[in-house]
PDB file of N, CA and C in Angstrom:
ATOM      1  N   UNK A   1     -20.296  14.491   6.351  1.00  0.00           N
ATOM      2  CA  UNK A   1     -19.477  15.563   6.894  1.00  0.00           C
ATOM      3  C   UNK A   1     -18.015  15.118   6.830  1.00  0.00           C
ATOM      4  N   UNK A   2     -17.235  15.759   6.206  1.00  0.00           N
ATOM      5  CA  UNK A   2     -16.059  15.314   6.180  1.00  0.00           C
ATOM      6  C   UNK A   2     -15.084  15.737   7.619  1.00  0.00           C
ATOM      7  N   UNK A   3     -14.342  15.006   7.836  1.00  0.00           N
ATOM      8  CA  UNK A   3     -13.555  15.015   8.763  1.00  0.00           C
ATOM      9  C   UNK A   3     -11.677  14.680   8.563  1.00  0.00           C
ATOM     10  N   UNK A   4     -11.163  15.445   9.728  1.00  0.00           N
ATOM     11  CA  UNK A   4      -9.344  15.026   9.472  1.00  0.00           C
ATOM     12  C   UNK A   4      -9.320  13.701  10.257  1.00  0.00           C
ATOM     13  N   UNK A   5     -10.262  13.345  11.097  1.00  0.00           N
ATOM     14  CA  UNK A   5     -10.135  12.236  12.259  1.00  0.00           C
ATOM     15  C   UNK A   5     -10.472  11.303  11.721  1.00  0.00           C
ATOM     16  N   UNK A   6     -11.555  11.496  11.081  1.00  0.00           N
ATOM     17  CA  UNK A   6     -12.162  10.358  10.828  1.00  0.00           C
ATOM     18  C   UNK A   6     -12.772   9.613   9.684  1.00  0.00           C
ATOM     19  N   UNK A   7     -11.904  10.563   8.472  1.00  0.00           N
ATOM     20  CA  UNK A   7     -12.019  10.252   6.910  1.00  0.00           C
ATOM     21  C   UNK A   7     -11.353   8.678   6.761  1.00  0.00           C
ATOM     22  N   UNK A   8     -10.292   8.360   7.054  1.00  0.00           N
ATOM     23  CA  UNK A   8      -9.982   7.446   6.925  1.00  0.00           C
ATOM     24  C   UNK A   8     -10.536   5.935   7.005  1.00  0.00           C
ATOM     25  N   UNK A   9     -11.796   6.072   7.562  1.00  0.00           N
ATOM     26  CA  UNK A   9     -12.934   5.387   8.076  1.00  0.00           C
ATOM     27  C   UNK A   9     -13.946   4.927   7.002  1.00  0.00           C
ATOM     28  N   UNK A  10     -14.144   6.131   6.157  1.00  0.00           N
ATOM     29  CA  UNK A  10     -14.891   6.273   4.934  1.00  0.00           C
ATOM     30  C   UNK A  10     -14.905   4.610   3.909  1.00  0.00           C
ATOM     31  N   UNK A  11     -14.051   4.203   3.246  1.00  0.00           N
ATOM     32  CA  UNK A  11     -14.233   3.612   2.635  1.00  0.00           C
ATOM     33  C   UNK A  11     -14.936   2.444   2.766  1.00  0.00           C
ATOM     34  N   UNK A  12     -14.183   1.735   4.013  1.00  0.00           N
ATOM     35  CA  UNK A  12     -15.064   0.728   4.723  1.00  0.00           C
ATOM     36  C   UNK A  12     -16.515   0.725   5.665  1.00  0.00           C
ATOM     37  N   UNK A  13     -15.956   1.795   6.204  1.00  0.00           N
ATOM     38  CA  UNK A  13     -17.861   2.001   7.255  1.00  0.00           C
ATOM     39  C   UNK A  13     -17.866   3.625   6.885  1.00  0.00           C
ATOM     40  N   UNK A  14     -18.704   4.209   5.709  1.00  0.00           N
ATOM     41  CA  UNK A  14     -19.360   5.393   5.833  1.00  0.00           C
ATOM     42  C   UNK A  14     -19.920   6.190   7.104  1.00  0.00           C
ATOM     43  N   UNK A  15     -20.825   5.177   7.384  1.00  0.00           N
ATOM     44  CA  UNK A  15     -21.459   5.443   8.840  1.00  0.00           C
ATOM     45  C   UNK A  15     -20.588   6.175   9.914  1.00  0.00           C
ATOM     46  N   UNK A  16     -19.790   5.217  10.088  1.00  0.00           N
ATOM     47  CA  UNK A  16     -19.049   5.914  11.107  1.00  0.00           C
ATOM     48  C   UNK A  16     -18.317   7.468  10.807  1.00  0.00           C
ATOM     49  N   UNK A  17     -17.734   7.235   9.348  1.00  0.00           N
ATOM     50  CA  UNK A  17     -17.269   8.508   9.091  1.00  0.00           C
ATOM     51  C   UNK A  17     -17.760   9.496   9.166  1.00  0.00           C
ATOM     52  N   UNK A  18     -19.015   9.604   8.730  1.00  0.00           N
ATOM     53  CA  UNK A  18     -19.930  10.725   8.910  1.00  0.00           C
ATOM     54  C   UNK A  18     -20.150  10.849  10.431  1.00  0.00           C
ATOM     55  N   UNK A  19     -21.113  10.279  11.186  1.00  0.00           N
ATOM     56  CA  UNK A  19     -20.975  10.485  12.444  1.00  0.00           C
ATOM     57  C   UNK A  19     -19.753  11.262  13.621  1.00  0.00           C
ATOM     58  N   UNK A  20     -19.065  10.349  13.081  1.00  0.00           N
ATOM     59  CA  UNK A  20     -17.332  10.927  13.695  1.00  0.00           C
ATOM     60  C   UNK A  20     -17.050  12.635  12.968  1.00  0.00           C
ATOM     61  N   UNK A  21     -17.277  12.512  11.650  1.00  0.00           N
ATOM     62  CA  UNK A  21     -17.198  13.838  11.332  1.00  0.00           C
ATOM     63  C   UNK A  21     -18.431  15.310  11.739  1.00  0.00           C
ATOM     64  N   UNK A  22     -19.604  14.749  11.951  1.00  0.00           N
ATOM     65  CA  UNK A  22     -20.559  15.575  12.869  1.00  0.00           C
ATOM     66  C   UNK A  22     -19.976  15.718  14.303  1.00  0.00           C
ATOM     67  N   UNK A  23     -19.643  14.565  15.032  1.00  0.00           N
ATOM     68  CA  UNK A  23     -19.381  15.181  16.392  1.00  0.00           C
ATOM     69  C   UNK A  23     -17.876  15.970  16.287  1.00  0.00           C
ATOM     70  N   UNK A  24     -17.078  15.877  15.263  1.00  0.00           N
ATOM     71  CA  UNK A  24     -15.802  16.388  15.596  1.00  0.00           C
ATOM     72  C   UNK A  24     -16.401  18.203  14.886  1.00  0.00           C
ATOM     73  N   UNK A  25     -17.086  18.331  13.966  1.00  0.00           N
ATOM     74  CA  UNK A  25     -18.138  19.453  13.376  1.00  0.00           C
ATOM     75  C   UNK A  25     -18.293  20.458  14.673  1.00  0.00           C
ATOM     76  N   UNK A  26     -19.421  19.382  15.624  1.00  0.00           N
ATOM     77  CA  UNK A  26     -20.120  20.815  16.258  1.00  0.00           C
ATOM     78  C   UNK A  26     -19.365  20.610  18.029  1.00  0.00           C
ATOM     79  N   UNK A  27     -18.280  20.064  18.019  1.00  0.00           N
ATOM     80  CA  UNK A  27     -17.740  19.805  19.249  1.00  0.00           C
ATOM     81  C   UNK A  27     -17.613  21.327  19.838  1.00  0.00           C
ATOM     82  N   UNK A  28     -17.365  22.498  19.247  1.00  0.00           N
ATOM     83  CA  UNK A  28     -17.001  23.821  20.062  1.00  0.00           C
ATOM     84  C   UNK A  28     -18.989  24.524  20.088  1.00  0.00           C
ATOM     85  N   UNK A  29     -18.946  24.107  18.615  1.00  0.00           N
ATOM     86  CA  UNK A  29     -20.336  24.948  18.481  1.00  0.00           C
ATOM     87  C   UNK A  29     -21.600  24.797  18.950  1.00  0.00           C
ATOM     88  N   UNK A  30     -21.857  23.426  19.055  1.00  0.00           N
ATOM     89  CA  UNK A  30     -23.049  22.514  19.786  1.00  0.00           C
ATOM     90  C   UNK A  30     -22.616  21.326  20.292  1.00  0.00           C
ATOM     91  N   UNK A  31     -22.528  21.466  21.629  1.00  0.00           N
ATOM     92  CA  UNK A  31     -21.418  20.411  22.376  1.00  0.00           C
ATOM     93  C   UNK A  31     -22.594  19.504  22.781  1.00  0.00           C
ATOM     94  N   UNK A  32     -23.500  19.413  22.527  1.00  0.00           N
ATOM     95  CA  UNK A  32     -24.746  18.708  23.072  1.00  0.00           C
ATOM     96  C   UNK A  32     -24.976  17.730  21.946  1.00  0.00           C
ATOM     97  N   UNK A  33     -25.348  18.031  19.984  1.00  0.00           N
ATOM     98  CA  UNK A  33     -24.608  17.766  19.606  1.00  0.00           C
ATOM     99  C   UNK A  33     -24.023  16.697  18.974  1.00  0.00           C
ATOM    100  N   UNK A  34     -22.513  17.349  19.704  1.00  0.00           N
ATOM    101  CA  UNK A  34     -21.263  16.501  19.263  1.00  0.00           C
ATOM    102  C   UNK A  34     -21.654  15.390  20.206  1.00  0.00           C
ATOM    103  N   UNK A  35     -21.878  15.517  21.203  1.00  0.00           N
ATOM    104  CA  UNK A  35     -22.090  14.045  22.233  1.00  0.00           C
ATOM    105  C   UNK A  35     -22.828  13.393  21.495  1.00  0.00           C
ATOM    106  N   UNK A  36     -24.037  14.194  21.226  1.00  0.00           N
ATOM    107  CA  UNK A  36     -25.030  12.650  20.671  1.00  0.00           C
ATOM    108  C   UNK A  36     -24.406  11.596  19.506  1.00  0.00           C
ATOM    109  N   UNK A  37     -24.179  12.444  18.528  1.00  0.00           N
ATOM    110  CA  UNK A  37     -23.388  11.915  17.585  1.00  0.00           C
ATOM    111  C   UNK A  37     -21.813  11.068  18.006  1.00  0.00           C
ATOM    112  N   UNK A  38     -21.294  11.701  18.714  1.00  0.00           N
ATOM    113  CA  UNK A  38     -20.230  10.313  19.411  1.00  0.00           C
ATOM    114  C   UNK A  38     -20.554   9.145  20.112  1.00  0.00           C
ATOM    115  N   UNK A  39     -21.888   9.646  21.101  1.00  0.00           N
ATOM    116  CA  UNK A  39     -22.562   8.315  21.753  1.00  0.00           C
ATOM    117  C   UNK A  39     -22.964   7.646  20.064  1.00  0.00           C
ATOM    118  N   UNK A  40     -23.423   7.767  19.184  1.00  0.00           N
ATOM    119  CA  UNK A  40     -23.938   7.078  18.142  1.00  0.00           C
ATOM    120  C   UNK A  40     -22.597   6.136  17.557  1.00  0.00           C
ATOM    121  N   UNK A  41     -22.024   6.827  17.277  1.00  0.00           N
ATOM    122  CA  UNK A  41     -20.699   6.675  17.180  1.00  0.00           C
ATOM    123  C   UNK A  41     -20.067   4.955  17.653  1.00  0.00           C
ATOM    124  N   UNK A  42     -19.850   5.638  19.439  1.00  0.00           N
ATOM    125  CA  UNK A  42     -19.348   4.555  19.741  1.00  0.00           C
ATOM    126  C   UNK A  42     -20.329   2.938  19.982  1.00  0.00           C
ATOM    127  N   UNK A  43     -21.842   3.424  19.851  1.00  0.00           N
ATOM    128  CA  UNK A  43     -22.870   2.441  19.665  1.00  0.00           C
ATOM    129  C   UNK A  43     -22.965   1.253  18.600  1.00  0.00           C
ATOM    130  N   UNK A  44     -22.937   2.068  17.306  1.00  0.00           N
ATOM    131  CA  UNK A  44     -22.422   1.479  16.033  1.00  0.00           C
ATOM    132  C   UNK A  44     -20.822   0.619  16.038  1.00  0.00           C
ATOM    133  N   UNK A  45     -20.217   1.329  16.590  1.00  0.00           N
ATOM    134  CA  UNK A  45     -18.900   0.522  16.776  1.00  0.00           C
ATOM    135  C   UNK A  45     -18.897  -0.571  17.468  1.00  0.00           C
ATOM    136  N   UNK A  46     -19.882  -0.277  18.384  1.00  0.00           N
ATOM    137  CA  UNK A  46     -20.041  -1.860  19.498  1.00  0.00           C
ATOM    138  C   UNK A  46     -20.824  -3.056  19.034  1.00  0.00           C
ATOM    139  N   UNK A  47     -21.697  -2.337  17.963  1.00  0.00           N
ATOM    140  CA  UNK A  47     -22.589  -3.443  17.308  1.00  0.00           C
ATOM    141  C   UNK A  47     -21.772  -4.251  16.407  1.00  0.00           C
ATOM    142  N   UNK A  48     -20.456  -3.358  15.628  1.00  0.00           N
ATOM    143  CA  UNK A  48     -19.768  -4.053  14.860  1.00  0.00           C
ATOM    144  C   UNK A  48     -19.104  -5.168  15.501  1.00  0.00           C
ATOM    145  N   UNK A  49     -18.242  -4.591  16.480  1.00  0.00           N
ATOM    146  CA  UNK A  49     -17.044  -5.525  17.156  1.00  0.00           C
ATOM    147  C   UNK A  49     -18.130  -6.734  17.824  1.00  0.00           C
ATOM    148  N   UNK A  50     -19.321  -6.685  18.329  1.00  0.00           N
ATOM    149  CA  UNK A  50     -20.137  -7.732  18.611  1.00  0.00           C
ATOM    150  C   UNK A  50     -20.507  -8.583  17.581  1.00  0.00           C
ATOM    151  N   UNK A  51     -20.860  -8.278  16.426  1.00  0.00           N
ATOM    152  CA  UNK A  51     -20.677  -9.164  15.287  1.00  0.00           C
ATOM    153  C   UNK A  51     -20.144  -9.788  14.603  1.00  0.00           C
ATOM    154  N   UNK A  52     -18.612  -8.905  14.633  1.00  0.00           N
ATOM    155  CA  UNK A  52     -17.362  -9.575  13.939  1.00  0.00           C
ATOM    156  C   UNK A  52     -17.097 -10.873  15.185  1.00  0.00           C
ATOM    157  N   UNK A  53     -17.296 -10.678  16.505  1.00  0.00           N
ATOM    158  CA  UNK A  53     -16.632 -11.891  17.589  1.00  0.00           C
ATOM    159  C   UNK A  53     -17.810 -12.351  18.171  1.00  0.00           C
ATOM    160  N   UNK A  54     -18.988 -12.511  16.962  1.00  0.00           N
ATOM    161  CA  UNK A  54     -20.358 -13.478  17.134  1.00  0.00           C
ATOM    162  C   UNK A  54     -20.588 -13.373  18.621  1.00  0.00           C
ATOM    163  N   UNK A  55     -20.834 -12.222  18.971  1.00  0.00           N
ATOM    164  CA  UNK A  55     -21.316 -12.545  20.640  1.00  0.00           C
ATOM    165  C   UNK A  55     -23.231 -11.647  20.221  1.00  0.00           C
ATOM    166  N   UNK A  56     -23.735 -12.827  21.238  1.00  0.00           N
ATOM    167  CA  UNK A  56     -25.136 -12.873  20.735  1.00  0.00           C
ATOM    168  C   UNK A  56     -25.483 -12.239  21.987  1.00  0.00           C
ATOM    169  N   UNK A  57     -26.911 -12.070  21.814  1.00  0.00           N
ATOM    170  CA  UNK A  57     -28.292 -11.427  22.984  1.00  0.00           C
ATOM    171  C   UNK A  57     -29.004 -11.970  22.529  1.00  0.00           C
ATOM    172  N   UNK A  58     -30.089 -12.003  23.513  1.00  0.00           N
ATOM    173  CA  UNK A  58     -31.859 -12.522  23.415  1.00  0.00           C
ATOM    174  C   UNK A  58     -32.126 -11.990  22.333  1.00  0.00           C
ATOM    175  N   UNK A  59     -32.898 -13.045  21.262  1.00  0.00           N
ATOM    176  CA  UNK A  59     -33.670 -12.804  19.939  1.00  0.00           C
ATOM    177  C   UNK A  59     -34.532 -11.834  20.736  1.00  0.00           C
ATOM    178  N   UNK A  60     -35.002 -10.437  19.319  1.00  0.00           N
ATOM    179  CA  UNK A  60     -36.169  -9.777  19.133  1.00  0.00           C
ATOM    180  C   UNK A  60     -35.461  -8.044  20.587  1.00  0.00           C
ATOM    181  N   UNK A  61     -34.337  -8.535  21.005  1.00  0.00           N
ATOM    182  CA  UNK A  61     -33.992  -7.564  22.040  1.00  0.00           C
ATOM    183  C   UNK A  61     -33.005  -6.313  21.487  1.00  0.00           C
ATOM    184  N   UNK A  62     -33.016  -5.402  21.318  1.00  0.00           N
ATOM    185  CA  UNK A  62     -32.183  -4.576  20.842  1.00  0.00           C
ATOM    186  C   UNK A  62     -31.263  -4.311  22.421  1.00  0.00           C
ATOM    187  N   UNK A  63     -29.651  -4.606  22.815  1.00  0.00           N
ATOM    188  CA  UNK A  63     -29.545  -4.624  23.624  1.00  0.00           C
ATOM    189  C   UNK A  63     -28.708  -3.051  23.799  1.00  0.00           C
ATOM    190  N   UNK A  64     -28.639  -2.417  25.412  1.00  0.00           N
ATOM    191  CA  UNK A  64     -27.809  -0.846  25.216  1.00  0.00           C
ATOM    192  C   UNK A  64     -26.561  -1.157  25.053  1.00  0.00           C
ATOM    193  N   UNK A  65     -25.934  -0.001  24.970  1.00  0.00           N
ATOM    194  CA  UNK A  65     -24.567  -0.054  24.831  1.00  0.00           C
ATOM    195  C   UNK A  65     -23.950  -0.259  26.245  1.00  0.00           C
ATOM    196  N   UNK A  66     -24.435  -0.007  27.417  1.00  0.00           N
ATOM    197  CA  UNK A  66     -23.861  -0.479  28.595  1.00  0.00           C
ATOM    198  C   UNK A  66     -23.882  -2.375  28.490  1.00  0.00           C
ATOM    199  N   UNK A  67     -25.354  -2.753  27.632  1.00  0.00           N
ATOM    200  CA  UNK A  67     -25.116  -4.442  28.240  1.00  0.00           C
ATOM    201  C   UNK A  67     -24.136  -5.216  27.156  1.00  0.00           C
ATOM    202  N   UNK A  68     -23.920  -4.313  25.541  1.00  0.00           N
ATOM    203  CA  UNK A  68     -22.747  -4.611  24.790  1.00  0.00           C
ATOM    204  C   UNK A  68     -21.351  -4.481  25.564  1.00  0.00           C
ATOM    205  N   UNK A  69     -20.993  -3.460  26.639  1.00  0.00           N
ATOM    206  CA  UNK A  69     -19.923  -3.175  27.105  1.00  0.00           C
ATOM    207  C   UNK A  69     -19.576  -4.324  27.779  1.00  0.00           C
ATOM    208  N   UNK A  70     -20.606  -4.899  28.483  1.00  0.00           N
ATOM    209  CA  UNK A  70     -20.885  -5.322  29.962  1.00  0.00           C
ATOM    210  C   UNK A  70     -20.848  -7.283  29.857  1.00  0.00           C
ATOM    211  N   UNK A  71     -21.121  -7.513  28.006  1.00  0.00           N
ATOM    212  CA  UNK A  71     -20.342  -8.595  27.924  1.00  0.00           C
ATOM    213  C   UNK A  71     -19.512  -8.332  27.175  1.00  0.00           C
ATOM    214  N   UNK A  72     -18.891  -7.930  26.491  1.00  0.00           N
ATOM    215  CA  UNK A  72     -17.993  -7.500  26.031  1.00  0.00           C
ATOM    216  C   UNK A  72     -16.249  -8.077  27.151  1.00  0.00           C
ATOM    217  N   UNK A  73     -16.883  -7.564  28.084  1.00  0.00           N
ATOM    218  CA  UNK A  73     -16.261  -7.649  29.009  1.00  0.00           C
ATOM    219  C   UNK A  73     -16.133  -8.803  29.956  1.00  0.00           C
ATOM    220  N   UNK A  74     -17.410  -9.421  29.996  1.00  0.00           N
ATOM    221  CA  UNK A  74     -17.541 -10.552  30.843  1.00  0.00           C
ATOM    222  C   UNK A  74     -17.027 -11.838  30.099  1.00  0.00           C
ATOM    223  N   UNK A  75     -16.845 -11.563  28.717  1.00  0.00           N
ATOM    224  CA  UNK A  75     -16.304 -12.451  27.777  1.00  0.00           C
ATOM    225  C   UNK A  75     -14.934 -12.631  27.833  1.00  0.00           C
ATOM    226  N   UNK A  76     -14.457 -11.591  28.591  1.00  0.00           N
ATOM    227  CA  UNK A  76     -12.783 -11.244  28.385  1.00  0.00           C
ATOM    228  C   UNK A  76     -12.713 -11.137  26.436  1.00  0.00           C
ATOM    229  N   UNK A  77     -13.350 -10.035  25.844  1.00  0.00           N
ATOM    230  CA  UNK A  77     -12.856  -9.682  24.979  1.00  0.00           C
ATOM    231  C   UNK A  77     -12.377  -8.266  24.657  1.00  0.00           C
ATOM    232  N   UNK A  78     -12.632  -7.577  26.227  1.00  0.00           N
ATOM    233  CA  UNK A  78     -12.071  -6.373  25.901  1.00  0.00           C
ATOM    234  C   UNK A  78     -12.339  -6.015  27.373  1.00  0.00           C
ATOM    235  N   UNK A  79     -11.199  -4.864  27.852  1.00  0.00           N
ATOM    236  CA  UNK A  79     -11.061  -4.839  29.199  1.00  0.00           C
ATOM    237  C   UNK A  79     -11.733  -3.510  30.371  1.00  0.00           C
ATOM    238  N   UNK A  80     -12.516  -4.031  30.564  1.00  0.00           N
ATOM    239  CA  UNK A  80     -13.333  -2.423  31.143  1.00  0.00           C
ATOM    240  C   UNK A  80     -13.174  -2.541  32.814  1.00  0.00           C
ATOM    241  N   UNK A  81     -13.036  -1.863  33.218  1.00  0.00           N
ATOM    242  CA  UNK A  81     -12.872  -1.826  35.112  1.00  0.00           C
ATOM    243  C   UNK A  81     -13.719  -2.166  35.582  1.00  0.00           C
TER     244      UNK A  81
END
């Protein structure tokens, strides 16, 4: 799905582009949706930035995006309240 937001994204992570361009798609039309596809969104993004700054979880555990946030944070690598 192409997007104005989020084409720029394309070359390096497809994934995201598309995604970003579905939720920015059905944001008026199917707002239910556009969420899912942004929660996907910002999920994929967290898996990246956890990989690029090697922060690990328990082998065999797929962990949520709250416990990516949640060290993310406890790491001091990014600042959440």
């Amino acid at each position: 799905m192409q997007s104005k937001n989020f084409e720029f994204l394309r070359p390096r992570w497809p994934e995201l582009a598309e995604l970003g361009g579905f939720a920015e798609h059905y944001v008026y039309s199917d707002p239910t949706s556009s969420v899912t596809k942004a929660r996907q969104f910002s999920e994929q993004c967290l898996k990246w930035v956890c990989f690029a700054l090697k922060i690990e979880f328990t082998a065999g555990e797929e962990p949520r995006l709250v416990d990516r946030i949640n060290k993310l944070s406890r790491e001091k690598n990014v600042l959440y309240p």
